[in-house]
Protein backbone atom coordinates (compact mmCIF):
# COMPACT_ATOMS: atom_id res chain seq x y z
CA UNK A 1 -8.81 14.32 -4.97
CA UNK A 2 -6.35 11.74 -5.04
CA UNK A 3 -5.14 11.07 -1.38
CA UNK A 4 -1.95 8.71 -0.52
CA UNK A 5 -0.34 7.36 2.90
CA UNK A 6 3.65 6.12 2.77
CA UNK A 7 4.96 4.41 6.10
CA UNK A 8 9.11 4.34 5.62
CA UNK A 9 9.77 0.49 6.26
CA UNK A 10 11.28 -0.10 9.32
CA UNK A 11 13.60 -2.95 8.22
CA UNK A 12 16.27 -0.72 6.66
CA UNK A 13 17.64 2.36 7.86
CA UNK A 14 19.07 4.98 5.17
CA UNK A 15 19.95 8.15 6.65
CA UNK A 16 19.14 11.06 5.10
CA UNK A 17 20.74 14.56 4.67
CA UNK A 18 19.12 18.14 3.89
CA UNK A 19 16.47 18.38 1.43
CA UNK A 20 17.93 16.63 -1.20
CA UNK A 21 18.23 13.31 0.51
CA UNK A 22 14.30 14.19 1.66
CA UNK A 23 12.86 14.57 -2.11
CA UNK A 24 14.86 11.53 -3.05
CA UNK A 25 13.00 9.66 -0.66
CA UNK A 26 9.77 10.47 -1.60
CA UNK A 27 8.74 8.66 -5.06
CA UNK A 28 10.52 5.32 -2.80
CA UNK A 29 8.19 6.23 -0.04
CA UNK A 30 4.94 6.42 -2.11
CA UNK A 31 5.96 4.19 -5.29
CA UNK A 32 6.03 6.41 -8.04
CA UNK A 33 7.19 9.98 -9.03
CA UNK A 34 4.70 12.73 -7.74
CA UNK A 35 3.48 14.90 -10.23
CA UNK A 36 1.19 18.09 -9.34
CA UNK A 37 1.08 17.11 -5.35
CA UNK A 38 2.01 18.65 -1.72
CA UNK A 39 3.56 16.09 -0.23
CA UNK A 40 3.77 16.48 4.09
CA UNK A 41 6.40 14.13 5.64
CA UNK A 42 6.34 13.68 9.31
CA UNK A 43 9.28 13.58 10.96
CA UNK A 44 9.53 11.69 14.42
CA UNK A 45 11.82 11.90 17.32
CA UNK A 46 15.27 13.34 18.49
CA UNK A 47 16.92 11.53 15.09
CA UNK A 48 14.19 13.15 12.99
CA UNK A 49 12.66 9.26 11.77
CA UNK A 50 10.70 9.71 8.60
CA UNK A 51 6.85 8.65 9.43
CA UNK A 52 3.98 8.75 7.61
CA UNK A 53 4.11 10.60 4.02
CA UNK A 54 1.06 11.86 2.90
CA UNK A 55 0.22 12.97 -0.57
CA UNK A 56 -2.80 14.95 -2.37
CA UNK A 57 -2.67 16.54 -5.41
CA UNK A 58 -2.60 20.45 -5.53
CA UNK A 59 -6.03 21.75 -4.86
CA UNK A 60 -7.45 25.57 -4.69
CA UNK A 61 -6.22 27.41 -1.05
CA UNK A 62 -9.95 27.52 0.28
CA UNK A 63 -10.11 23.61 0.64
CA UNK A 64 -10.62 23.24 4.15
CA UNK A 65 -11.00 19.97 4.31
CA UNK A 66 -8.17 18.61 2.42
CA UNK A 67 -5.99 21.55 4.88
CA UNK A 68 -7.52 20.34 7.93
CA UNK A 69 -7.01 16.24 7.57
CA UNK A 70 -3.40 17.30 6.63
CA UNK A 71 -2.96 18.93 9.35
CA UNK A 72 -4.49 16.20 11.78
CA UNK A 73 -2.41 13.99 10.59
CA UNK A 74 0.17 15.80 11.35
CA UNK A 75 -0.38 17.02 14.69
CA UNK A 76 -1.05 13.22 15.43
CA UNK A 77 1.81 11.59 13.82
CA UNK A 78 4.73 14.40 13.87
CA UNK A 79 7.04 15.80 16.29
CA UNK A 80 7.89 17.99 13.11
CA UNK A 81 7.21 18.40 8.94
CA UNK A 82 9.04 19.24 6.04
CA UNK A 83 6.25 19.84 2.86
CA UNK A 84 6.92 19.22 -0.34
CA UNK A 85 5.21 20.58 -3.82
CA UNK A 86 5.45 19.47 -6.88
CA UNK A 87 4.18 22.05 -9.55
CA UNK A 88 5.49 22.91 -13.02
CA UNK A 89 3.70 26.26 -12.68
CA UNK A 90 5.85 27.32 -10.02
CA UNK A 91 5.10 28.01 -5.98
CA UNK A 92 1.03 27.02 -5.72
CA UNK A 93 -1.16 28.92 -4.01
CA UNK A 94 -2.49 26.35 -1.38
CA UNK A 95 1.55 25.93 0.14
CA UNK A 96 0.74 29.31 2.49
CA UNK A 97 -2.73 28.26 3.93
CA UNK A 98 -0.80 24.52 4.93
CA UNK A 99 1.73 26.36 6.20
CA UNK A 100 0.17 28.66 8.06
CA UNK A 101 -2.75 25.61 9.84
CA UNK A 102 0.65 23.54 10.77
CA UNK A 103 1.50 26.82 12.57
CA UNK A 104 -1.75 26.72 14.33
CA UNK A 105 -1.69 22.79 15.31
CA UNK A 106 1.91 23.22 16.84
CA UNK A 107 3.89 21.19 14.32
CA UNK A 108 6.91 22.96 13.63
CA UNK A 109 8.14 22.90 9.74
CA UNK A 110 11.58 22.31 9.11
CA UNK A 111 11.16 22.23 5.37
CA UNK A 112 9.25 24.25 2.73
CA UNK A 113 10.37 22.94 -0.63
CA UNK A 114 9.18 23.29 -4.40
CA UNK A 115 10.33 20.70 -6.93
CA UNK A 116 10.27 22.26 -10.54
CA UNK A 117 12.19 21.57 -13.58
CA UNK A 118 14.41 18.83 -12.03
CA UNK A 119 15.58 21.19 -9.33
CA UNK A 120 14.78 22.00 -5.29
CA UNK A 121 14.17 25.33 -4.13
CA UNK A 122 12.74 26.88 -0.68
CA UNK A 123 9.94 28.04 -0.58
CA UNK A 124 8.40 28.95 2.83
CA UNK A 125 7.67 32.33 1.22
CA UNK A 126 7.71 33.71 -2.53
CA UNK A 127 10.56 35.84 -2.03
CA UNK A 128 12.64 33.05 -0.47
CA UNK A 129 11.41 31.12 -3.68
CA UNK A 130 12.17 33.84 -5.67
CA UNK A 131 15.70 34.45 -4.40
CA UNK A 132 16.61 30.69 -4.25
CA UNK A 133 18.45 29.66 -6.96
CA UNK A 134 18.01 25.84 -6.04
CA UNK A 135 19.69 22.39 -5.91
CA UNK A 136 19.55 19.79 -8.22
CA UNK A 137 17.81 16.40 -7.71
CA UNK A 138 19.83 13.54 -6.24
CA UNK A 139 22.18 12.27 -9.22
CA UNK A 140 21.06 8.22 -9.52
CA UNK A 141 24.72 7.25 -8.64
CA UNK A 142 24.86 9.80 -5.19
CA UNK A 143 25.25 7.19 -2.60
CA UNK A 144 22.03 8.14 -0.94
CA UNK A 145 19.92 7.62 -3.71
CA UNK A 146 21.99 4.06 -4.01
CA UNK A 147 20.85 3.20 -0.34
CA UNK A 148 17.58 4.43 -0.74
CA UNK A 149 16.79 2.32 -4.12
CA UNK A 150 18.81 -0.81 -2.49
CA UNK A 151 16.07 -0.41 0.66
CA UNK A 152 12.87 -0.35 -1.42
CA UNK A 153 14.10 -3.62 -3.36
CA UNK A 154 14.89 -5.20 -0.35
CA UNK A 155 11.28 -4.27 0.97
CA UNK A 156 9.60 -6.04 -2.50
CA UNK A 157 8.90 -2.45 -3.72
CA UNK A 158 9.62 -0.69 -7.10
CA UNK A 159 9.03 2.82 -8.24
CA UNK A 160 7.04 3.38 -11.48
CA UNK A 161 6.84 6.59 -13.53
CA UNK A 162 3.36 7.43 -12.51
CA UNK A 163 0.47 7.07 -10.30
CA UNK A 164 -1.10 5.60 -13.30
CA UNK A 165 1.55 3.59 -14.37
CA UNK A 166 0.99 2.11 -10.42
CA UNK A 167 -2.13 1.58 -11.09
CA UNK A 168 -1.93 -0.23 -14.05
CA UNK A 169 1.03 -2.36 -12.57
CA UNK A 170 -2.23 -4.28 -11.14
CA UNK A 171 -4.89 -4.03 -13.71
CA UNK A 172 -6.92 -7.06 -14.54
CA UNK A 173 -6.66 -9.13 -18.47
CA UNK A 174 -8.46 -7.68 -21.30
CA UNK A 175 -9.81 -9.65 -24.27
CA UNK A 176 -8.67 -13.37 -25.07
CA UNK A 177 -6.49 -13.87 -21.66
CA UNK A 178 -9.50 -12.48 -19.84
CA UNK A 179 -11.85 -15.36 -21.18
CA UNK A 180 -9.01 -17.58 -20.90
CA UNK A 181 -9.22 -17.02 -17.08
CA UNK A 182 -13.12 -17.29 -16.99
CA UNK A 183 -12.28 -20.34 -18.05
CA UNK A 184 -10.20 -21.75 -15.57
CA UNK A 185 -11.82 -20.40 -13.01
CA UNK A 186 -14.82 -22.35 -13.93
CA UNK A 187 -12.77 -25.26 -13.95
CA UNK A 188 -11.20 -24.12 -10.17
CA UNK A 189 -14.99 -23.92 -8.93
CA UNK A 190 -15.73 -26.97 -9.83
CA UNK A 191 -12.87 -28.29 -8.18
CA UNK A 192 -13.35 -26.92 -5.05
CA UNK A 193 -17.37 -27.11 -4.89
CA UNK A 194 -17.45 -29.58 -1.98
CA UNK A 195 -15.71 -27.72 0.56
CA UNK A 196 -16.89 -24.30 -0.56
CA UNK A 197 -20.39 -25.34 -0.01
CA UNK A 198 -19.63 -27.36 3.35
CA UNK A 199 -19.22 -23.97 5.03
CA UNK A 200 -20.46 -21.07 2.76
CA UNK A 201 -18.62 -18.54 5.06
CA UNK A 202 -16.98 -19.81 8.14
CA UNK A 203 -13.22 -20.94 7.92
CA UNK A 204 -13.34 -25.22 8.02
CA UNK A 205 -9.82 -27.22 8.46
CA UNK A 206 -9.99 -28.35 4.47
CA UNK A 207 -10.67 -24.82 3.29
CA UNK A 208 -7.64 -23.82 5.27
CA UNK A 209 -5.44 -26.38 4.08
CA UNK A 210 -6.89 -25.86 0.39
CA UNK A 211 -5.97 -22.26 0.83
CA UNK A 212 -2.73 -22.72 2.16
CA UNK A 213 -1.68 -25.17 -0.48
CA UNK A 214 -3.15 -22.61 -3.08
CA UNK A 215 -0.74 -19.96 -1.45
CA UNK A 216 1.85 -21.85 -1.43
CA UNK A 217 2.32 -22.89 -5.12
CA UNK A 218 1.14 -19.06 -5.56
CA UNK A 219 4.48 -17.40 -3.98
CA UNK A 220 6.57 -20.68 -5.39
CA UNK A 221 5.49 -19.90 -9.24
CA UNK A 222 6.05 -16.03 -8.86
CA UNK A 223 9.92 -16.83 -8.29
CA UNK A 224 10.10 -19.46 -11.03
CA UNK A 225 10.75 -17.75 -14.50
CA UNK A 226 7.54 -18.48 -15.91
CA UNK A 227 5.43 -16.85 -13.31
CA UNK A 228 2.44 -17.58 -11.75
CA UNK A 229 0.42 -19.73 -13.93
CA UNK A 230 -3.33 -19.37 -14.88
CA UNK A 231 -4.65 -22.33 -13.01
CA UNK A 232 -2.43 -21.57 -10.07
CA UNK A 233 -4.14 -18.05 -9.63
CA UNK A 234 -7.52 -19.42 -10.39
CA UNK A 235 -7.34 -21.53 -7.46
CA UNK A 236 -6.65 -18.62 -5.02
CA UNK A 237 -9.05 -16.38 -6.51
CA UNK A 238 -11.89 -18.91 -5.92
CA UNK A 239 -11.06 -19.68 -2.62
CA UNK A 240 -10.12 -16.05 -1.59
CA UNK A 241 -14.02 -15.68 -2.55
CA UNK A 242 -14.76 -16.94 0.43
CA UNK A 243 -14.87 -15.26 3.34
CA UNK A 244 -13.31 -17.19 5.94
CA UNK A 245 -10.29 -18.20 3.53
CA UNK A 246 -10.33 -14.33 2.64
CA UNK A 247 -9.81 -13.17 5.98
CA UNK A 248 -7.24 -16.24 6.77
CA UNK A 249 -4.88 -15.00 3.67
CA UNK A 250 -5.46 -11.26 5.40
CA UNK A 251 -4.03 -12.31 8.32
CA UNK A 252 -1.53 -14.35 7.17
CA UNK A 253 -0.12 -11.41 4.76
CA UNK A 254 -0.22 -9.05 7.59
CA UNK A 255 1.46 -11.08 10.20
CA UNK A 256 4.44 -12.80 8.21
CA UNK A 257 7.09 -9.55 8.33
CA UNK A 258 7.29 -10.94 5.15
CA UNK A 259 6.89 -8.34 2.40
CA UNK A 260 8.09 -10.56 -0.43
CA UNK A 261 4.23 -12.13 -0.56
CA UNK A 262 3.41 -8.90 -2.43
CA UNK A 263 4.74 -9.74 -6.03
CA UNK A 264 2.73 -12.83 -5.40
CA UNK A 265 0.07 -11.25 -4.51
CA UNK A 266 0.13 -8.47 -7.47
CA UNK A 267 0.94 -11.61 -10.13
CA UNK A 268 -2.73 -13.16 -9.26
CA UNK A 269 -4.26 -9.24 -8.99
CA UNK A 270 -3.17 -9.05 -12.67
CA UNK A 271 -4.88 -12.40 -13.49
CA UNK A 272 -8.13 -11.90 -12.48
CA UNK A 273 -11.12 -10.22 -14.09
CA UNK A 274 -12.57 -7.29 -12.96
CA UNK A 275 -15.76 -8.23 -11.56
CA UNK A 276 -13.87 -11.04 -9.33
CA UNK A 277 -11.24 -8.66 -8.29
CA UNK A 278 -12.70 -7.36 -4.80
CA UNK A 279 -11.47 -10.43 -2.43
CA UNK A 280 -7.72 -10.33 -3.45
CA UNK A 281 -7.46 -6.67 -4.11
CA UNK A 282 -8.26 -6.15 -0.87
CA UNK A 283 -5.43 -8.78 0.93
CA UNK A 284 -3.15 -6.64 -1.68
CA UNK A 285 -3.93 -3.67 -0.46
CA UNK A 286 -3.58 -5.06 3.24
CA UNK A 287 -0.51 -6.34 2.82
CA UNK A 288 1.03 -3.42 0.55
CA UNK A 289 -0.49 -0.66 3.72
CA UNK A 290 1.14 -3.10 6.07
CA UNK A 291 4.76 -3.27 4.88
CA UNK A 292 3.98 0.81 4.31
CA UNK A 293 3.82 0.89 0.27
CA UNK A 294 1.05 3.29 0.70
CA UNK A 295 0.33 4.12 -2.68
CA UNK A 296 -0.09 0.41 -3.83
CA UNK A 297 -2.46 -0.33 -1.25
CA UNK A 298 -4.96 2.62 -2.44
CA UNK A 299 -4.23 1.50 -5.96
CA UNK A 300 -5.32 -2.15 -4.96
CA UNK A 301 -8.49 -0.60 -2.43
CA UNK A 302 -9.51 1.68 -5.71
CA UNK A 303 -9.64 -1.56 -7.60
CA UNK A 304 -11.80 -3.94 -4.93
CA UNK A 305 -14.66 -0.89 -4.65
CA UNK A 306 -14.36 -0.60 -8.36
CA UNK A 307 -15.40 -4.11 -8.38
CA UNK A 308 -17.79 -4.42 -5.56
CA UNK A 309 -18.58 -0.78 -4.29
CA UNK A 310 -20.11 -1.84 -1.14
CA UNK A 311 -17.28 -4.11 0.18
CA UNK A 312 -16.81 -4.03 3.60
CA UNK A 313 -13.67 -4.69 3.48
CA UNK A 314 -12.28 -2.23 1.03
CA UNK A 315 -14.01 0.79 2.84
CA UNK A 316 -12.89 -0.08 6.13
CA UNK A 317 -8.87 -0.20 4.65
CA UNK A 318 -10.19 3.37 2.22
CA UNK A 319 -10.75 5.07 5.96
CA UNK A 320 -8.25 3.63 7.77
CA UNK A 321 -5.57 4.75 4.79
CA UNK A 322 -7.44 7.85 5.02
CA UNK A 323 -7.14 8.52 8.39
CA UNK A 324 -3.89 7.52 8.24
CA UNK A 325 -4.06 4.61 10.82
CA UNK A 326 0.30 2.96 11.39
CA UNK A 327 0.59 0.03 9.53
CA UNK A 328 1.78 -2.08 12.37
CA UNK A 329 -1.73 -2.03 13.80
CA UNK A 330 -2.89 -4.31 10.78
CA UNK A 331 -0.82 -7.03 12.34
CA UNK A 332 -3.46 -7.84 15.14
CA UNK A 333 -5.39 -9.28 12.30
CA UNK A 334 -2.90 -12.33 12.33
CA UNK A 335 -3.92 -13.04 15.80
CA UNK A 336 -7.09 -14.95 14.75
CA UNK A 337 -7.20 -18.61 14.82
CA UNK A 338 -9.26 -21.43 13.98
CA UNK A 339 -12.06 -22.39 16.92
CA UNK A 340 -11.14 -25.90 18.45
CA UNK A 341 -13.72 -27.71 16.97
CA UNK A 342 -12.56 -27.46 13.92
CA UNK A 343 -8.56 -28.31 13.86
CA UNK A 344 -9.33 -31.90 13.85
CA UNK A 345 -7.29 -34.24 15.86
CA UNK A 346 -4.23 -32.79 17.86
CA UNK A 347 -0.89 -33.36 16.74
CA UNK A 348 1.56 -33.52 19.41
CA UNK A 349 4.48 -30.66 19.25
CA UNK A 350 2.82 -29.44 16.04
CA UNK A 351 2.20 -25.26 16.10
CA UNK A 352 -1.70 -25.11 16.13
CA UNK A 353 -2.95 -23.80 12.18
CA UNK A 354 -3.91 -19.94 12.61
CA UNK A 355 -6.58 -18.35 10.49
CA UNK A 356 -9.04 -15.81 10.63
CA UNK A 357 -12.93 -16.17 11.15
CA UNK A 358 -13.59 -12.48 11.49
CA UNK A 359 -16.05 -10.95 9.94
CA UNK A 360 -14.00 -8.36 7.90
CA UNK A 361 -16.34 -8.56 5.11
């Protein structure tokens, strides 16, 4: 079962009307276009604030589990629901047992829709389905849908076709430009040999100034036409390999408010082979779960336990998106510094370096 959290981004405010202005929202909300899903968005407070959005894709009526941590979340995170299915069969058959658990948990649903054929119906029973004769989908040039795409590019996100499509938005090179890559990141290792090896997995001051230097011409290539070069993501893949520097770019990408990192961050996914992917997936998915593109981060956590099933790292995001933990409580990962000893000399009215030394692996 395929499971996604959406956060709406709190730096723009669209307001939404009725359940056309609700569906629109959705494939911004989660990245792509649902296909075959129930969809539950929270709603929160007197102004009815869109919270977390939770998809899974239809499943059979006796799933318990899926109904229960569906309706945990929403007892947790809503003061109210509206659900949303997607099915080209018609009304499924696991709406009513949702329905009827949100009754249980106290979460009052303002909104039981079906989306079929391009058009929105209700549907908090079959005959109100039935005897619905529906509303079309949000024309592209309403002015809602306007606001709504204008806030997702402002928040560095795009919506793609499919979950797939998503997915492969961040797959790794095949063939010739995934030797190429071997290549230079042999050369990269090399490079940075001495001061990997000085400290194979605490943070040092000239692994943090490596990494932010790496970073740096990272996000600086990925707004230059040409991209981010080969050489230029080799050097933050190695040094995202280790540990300390991993968990320094983690809390950097968390902390910034700064959600334009996350092209950069998907331009060196892209680059790297598959068995090397873990380290940066993971920041990726970090940062994508922290500026609430939900479905990005569990494309970029499926990819780091694809590569390294064990990670630490990648499970520990996989429950939190699961449980659907608030994004905002990443951001206490950027609170991690450097220990003393290791800043080198003080510079007088210089901000102290931050980085991260936990042990997130």
């Amino acid at each position: 079962m395929s499971h996604h959290t959406a956060h709406a981004a709190s730096e723009s405010v669209v307001r939404l009307s009725g359940g056309q202005g609700i569906v629109a929202a959705i494939p911004q909300l989660l990245g792509f276009v649902p296909t075959d899903s129930l969809v539950l968005v929270c709603l929160t407070g007197p102004r009815s604030r869109v919270g977390p959005v939770v998809r899974v894709d239809l499943f059979p009526p006796g799933s318990t589990d899926v109904i229960r941590q569906l309706t945990q979340h929403a007892v947790r995170y809503a003061d109210s629901a509206v659900v949303v299915c997607y099915d080209d069969a018609g009304r499924p058959a696991c709406l009513d047992p949702v329905l009827a658990a949100l009754a249980r948990g106290g979460v009052p649903v303002v909104g039981a829709l079906c989306v079929l054929g391009g058009v929105i119906r209700e549907a908090a029973t079959a005959r109100a389905m039935a005897a619905d004769p529906g509303i079309p989908l949000l024309d592209q040039a309403d002015t809602q849908a306007q606001q709504l795409t204008a806030a997702t590019v402002l928040a560095g996100r795009r919506v793609l076709a499919t979950r797939a499509e998503l997915a492969a938005s961040i797959a790794g090179p095949e063939g010739p430009a995934d030797d190429a890559l071997r290549t230079t990141l042999t050369d990269a290792r090399d490079r940075f040999a001495a001061i990997l090896t000085e400290s194979p997995r605490n943070l040092t001051l000239p692994l943090s100034v490596a990494l932010d230097e790496a970073f740096a011409r990272v996000v600086s290539e990925d707004r230059s036409p040409s991209g981010v070069s080969a050489s230029a993501a080799a050097d933050l893949i190695v040094l995202v390999g280790h540990t300390g520097c991993r968990d320094q770019l983690v809390a950097r990408a968390v902390g910034r408010g700064d959600a334009s990192v996350i092209p950069a961050l998907i331009s060196v996914a892209r680059r790297c082979p598959r068995d090397r992917a873990a380290e940066i997936c993971a920041v990726l998915a970090a940062a994508a779960y922290r500026f609430g593109d939900g479905a990005l981060a569990q494309c970029a956590v499926d990819r780091t336990l694809e590569s390294e099933p064990s990670h630490r790292l990648g499970n520990l995001l996989r429950a939190a998106f699961t449980a659907g933990i608030p994004p905002g409580s990443l951001a206490a990962l950027a609170e991690i510094r450097i220990p003393a000893d290791q800043r080198g000399p003080k510079k007088p009215k210089k901000r102290r370096q931050r980085a991260a030394i936990s042990r997130l692996s």
